[in-house]
Protein backbone atom coordinates (compact mmCIF):
# COMPACT_ATOMS: atom_id res chain seq x y z
CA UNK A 1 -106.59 139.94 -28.56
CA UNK A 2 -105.73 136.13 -28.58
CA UNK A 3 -102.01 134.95 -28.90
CA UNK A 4 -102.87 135.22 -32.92
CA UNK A 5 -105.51 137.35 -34.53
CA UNK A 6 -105.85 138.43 -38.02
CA UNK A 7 -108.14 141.71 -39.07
CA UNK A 8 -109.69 142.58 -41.88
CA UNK A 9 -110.25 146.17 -42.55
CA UNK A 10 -113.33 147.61 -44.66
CA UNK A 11 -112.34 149.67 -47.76
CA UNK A 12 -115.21 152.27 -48.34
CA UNK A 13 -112.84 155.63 -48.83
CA UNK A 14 -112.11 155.28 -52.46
CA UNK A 15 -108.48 156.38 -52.06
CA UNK A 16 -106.61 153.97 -49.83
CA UNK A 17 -106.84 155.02 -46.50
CA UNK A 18 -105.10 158.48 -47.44
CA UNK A 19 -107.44 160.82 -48.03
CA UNK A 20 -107.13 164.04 -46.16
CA UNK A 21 -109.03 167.04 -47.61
CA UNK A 22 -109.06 170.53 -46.25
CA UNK A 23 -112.60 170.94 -46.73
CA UNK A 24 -115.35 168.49 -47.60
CA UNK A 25 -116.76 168.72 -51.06
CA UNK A 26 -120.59 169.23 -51.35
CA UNK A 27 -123.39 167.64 -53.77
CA UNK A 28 -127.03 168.31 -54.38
CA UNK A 29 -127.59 165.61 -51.31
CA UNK A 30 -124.74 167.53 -48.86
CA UNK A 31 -121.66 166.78 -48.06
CA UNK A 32 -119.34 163.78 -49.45
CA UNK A 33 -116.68 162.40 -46.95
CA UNK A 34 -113.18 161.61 -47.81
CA UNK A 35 -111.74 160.91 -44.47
CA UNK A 36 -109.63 157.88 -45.26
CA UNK A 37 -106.49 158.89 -43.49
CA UNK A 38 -108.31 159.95 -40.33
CA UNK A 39 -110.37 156.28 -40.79
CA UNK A 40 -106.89 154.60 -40.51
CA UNK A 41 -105.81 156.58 -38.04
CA UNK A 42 -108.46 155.97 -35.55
CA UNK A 43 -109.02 152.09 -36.76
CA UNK A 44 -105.04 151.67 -35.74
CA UNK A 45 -105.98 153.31 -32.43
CA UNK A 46 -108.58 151.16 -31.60
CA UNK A 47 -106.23 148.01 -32.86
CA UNK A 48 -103.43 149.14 -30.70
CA UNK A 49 -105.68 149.26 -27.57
CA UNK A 50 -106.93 146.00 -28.12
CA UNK A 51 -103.67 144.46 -27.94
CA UNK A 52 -101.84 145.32 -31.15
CA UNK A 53 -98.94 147.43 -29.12
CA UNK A 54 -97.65 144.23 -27.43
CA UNK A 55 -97.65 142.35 -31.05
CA UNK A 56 -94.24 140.80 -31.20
CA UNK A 57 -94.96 139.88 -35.16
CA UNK A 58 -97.05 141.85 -37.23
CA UNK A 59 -97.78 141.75 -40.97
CA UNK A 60 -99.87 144.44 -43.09
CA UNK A 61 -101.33 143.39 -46.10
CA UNK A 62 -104.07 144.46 -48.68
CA UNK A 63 -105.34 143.63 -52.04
CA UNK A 64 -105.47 145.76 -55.18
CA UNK A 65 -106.50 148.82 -53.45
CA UNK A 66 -105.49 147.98 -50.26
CA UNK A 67 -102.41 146.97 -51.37
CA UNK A 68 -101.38 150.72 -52.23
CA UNK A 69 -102.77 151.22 -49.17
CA UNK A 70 -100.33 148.70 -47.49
CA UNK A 71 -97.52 150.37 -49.57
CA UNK A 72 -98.65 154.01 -48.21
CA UNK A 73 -98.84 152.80 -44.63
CA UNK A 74 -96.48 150.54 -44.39
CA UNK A 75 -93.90 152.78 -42.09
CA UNK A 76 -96.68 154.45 -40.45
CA UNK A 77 -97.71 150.87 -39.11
CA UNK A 78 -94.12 150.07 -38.16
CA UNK A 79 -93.85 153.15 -36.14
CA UNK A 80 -96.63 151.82 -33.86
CA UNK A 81 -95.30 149.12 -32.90
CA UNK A 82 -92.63 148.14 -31.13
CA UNK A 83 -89.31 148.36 -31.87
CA UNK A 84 -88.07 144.59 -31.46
CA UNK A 85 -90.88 143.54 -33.29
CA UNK A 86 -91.27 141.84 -36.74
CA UNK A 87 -93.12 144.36 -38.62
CA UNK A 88 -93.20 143.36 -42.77
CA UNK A 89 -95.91 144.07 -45.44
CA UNK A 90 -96.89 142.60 -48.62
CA UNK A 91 -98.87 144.06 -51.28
CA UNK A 92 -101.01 141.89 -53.52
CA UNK A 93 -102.00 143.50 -56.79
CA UNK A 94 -101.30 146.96 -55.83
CA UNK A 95 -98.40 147.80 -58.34
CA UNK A 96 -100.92 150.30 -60.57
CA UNK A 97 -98.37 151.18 -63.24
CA UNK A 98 -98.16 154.71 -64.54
CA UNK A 99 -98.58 153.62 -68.46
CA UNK A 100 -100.50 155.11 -71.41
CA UNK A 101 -103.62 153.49 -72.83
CA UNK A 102 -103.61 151.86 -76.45
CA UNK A 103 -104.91 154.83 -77.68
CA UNK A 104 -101.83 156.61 -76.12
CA UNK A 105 -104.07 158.74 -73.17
CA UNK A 106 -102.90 159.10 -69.57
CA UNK A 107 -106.00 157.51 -68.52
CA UNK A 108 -104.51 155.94 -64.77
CA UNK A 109 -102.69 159.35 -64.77
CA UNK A 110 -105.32 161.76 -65.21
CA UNK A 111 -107.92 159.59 -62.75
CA UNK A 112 -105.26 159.55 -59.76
CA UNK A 113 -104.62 163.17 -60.49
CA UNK A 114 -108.21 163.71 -60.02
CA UNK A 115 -108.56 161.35 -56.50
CA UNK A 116 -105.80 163.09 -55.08
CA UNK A 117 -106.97 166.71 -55.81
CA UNK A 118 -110.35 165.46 -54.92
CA UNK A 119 -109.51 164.08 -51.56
CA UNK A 120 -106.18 166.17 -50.25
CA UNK A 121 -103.95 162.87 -50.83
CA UNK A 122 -100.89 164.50 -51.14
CA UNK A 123 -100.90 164.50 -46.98
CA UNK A 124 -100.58 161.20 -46.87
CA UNK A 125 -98.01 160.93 -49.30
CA UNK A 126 -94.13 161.00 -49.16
CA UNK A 127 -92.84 164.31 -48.13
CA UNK A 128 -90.01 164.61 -50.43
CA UNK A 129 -91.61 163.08 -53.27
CA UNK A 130 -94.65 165.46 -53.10
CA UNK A 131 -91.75 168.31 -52.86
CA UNK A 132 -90.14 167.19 -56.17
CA UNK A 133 -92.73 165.78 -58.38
CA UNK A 134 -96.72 166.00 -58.85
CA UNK A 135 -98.26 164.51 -56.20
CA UNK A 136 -100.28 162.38 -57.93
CA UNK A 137 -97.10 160.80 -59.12
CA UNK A 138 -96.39 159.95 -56.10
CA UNK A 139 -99.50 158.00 -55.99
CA UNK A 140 -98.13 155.97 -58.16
CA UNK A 141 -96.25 152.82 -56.06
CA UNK A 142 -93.09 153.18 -58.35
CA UNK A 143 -92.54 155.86 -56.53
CA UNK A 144 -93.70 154.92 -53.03
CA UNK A 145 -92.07 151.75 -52.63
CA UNK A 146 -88.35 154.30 -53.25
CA UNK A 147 -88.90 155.81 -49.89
CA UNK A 148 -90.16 152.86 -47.89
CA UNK A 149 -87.89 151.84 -44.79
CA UNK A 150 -89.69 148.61 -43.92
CA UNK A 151 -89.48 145.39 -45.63
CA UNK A 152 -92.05 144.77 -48.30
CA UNK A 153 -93.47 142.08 -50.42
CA UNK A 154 -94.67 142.29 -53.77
CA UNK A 155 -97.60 140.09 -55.19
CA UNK A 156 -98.23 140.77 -58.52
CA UNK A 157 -99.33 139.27 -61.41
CA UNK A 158 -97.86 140.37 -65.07
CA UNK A 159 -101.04 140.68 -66.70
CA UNK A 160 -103.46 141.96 -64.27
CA UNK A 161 -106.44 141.83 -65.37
CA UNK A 162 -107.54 145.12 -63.69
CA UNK A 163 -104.68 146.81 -65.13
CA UNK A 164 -105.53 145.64 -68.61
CA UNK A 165 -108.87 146.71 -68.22
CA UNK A 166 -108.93 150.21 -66.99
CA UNK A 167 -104.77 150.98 -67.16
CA UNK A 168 -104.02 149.88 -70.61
CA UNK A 169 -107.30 149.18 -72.64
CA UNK A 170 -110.00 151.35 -70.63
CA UNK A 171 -113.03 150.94 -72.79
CA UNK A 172 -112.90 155.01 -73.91
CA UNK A 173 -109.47 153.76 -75.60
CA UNK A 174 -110.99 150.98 -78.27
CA UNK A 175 -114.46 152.38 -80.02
CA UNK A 176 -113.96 149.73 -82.38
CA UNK A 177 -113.86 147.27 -79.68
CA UNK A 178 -111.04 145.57 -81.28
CA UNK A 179 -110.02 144.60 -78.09
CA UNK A 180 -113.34 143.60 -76.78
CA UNK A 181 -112.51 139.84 -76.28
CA UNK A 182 -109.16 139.88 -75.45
CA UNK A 183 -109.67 142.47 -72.37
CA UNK A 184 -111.61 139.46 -71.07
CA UNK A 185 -109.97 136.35 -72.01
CA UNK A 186 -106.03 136.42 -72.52
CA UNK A 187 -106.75 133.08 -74.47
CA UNK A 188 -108.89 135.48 -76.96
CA UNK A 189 -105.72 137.70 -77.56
CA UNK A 190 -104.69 138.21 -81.12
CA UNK A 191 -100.45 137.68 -81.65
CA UNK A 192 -100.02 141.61 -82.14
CA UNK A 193 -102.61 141.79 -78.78
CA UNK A 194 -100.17 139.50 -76.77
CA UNK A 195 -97.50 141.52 -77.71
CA UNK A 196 -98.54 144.67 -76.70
CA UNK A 197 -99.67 142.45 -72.97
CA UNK A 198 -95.94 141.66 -73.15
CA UNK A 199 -95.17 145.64 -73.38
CA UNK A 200 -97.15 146.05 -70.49
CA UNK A 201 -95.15 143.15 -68.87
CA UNK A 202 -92.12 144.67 -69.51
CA UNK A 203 -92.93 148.06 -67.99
CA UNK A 204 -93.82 146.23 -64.74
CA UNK A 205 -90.52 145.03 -64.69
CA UNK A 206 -88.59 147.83 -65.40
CA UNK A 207 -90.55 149.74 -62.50
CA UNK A 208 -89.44 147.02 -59.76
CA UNK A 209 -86.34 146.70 -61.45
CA UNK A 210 -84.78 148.92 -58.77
CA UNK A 211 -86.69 147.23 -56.17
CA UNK A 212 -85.48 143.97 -57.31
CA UNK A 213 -82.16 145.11 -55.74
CA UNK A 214 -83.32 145.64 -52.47
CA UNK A 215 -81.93 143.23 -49.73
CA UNK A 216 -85.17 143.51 -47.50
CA UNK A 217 -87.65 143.16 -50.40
CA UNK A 218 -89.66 140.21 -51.90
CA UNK A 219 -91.49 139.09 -54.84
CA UNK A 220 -93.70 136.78 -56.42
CA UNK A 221 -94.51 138.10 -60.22
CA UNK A 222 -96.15 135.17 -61.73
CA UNK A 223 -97.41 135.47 -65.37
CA UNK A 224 -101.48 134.72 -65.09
CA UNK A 225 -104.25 136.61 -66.39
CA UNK A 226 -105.74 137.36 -62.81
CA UNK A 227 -106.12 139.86 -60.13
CA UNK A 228 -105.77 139.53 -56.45
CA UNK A 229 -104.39 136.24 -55.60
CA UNK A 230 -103.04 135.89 -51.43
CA UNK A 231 -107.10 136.18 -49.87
CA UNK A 232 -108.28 133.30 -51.78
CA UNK A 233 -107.00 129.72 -50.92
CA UNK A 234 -107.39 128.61 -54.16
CA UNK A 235 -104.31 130.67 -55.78
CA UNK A 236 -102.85 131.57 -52.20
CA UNK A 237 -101.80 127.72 -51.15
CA UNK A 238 -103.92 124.80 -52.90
CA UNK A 239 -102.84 121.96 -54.92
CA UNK A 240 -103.67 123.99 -58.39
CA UNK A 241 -102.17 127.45 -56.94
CA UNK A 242 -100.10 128.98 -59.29
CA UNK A 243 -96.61 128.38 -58.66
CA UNK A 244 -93.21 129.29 -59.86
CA UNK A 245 -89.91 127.31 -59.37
CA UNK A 246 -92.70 124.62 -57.46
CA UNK A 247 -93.21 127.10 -54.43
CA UNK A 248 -97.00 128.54 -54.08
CA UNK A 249 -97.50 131.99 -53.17
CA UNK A 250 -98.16 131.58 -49.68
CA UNK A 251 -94.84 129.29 -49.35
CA UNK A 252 -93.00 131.96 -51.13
CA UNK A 253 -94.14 135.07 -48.92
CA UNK A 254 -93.50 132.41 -45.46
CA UNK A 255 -89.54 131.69 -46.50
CA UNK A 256 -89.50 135.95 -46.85
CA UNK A 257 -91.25 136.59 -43.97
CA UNK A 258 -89.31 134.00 -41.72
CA UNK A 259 -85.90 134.74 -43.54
CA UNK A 260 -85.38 131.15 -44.94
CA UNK A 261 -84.41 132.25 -47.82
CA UNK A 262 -84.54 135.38 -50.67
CA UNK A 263 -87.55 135.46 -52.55
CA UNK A 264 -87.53 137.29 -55.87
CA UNK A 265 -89.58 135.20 -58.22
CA UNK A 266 -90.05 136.49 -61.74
CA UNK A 267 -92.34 134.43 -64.07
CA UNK A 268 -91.12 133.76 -67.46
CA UNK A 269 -93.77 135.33 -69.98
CA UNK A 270 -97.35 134.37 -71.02
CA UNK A 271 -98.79 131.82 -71.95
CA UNK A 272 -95.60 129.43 -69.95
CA UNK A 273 -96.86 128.64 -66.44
CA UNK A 274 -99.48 125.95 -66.66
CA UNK A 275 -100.06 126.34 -62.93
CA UNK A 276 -101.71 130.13 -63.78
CA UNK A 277 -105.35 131.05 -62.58
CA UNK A 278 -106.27 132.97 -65.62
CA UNK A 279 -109.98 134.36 -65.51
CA UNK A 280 -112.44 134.07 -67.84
CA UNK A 281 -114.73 136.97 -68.49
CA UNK A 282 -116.38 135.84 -71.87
């Protein structure tokens, strides 16, 4: 390692570097491999014996599915290290909420239920949760982010496009494809459309409402019609990166990381930043 090295770690588990099955499932081909927890594992070895267990700052970050797996790791990585280090992790567009579909079906539900059975999850997940609830609620970063020690960052925007895509109007949930345009333009949305976005809005807030409170804790919850937004320079720090109170996202996470000053940014509503990214998929 240098005196400052970043890494980039592969996704190609399909269940954020926590799956942990007690036997591997079989297809017509042989056997399929879900060893994302034992991937992480051994990738952190390697890390730490190139230099990572002398790291006297360290951050952990991942987008969309790599930021639940930032959220899942997060102690786990600040148990390597050492002790007097500054160990903090952000998560960019990894707050998958646990909502209904338009057509009022547990779709996000019923498809973490089936990664976690599929892949033995549940070992990676919060003992006590696991205990109390079903584990594939505990897949869920509402409740993830209750037991985590370590001080976190949240990147999110309120109208994710993913999310509105596969969480709240999965294409199963509108045959009439009422929804067709809107799902890929916000600007396409209907009134009664945008207020059903702002529903979804509002349940985002109300499950980081209690991490709001946290001391430790950051956020940056701007209102665009986008995705991931800290691994592209454009949104991350750029003249036209999407800003709230005039501080871009990268300034934002840098005065919580450094301790210059609280960050808990909350966008007002759609359509009132002009600074937003919003994609276009028309």
């Amino acid at each position: 390692f240098f005196n400052w090295n970043k890494v980039k770690i592969r996704y190609c588990d399909g269940a954020s570097f926590s799956g942990h099955p007690q036997s591997e499932p079989k297809d017509k081909e042989g056997r399929i491999f879900f060893r994302g927890q034992l991937i992480w594992k051994a990738l952190m070895d390697e890390l730490l014996s190139a230099g990572l267990s002398t790291a006297c700052q360290a951050f952990l970050t991942g987008c969309s599915a790599g930021g639940l797996a930032t959220l899942i790791h997060c102690d786990d990585f600040r148990e390597l290290l050492p002790k007097d280090a500054t160990v903090k992790c952000l998560a960019d567009a990894g707050f998958f909420l646990n909502e209904k579909d338009i057509s009022g079906n547990d779709t996000m539900r019923s498809f973490y239920h089936d990664v976690v059975q599929l892949q033995g999850v549940q070992e990676s997940l919060n003992k006590d949760c696991v205990a109390s609830k079903e584990p594939s609620d505990c897949f869920f970063p509402e409740e993830i982010i209750k037991n985590i020690r370590t001080p976190v960052f949240l990147v999110n925007p309120a109208y994710d496009f993913w999310q509105i895509q596969n969480v709240l109007v999965p294409i199963g949930s509108d045959p009439s494809e009422s929804w067709k345009k809107c799902r890929l333009n916000i600007q396409a949305c209907t009134p009664s459309q945008l207020k059903t976005l702002q529903g979804f809005r509002d349940s985002l807030l109300r499950a980081i409402s209690e991490f709001q409170k946290s001391k430790e804790g950051g956020m940056f919850i701007n209102s665009c019609f986008i995705h991931c937004q800290t691994w592209i320079g454009e949104t991350w720090h750029s003249p036209n990166s999407p800003r709230i109170d005039n501080k871009t996202i990268a300034e934002s996470v840098g005065d919580w990381y450094f301790n210059r000053r609280a960050v808990k940014q909350i966008d007002c509503p759609y359509p009132c930043n002009p600074s937003c990214y919003n994609m276009n998929f028309s």
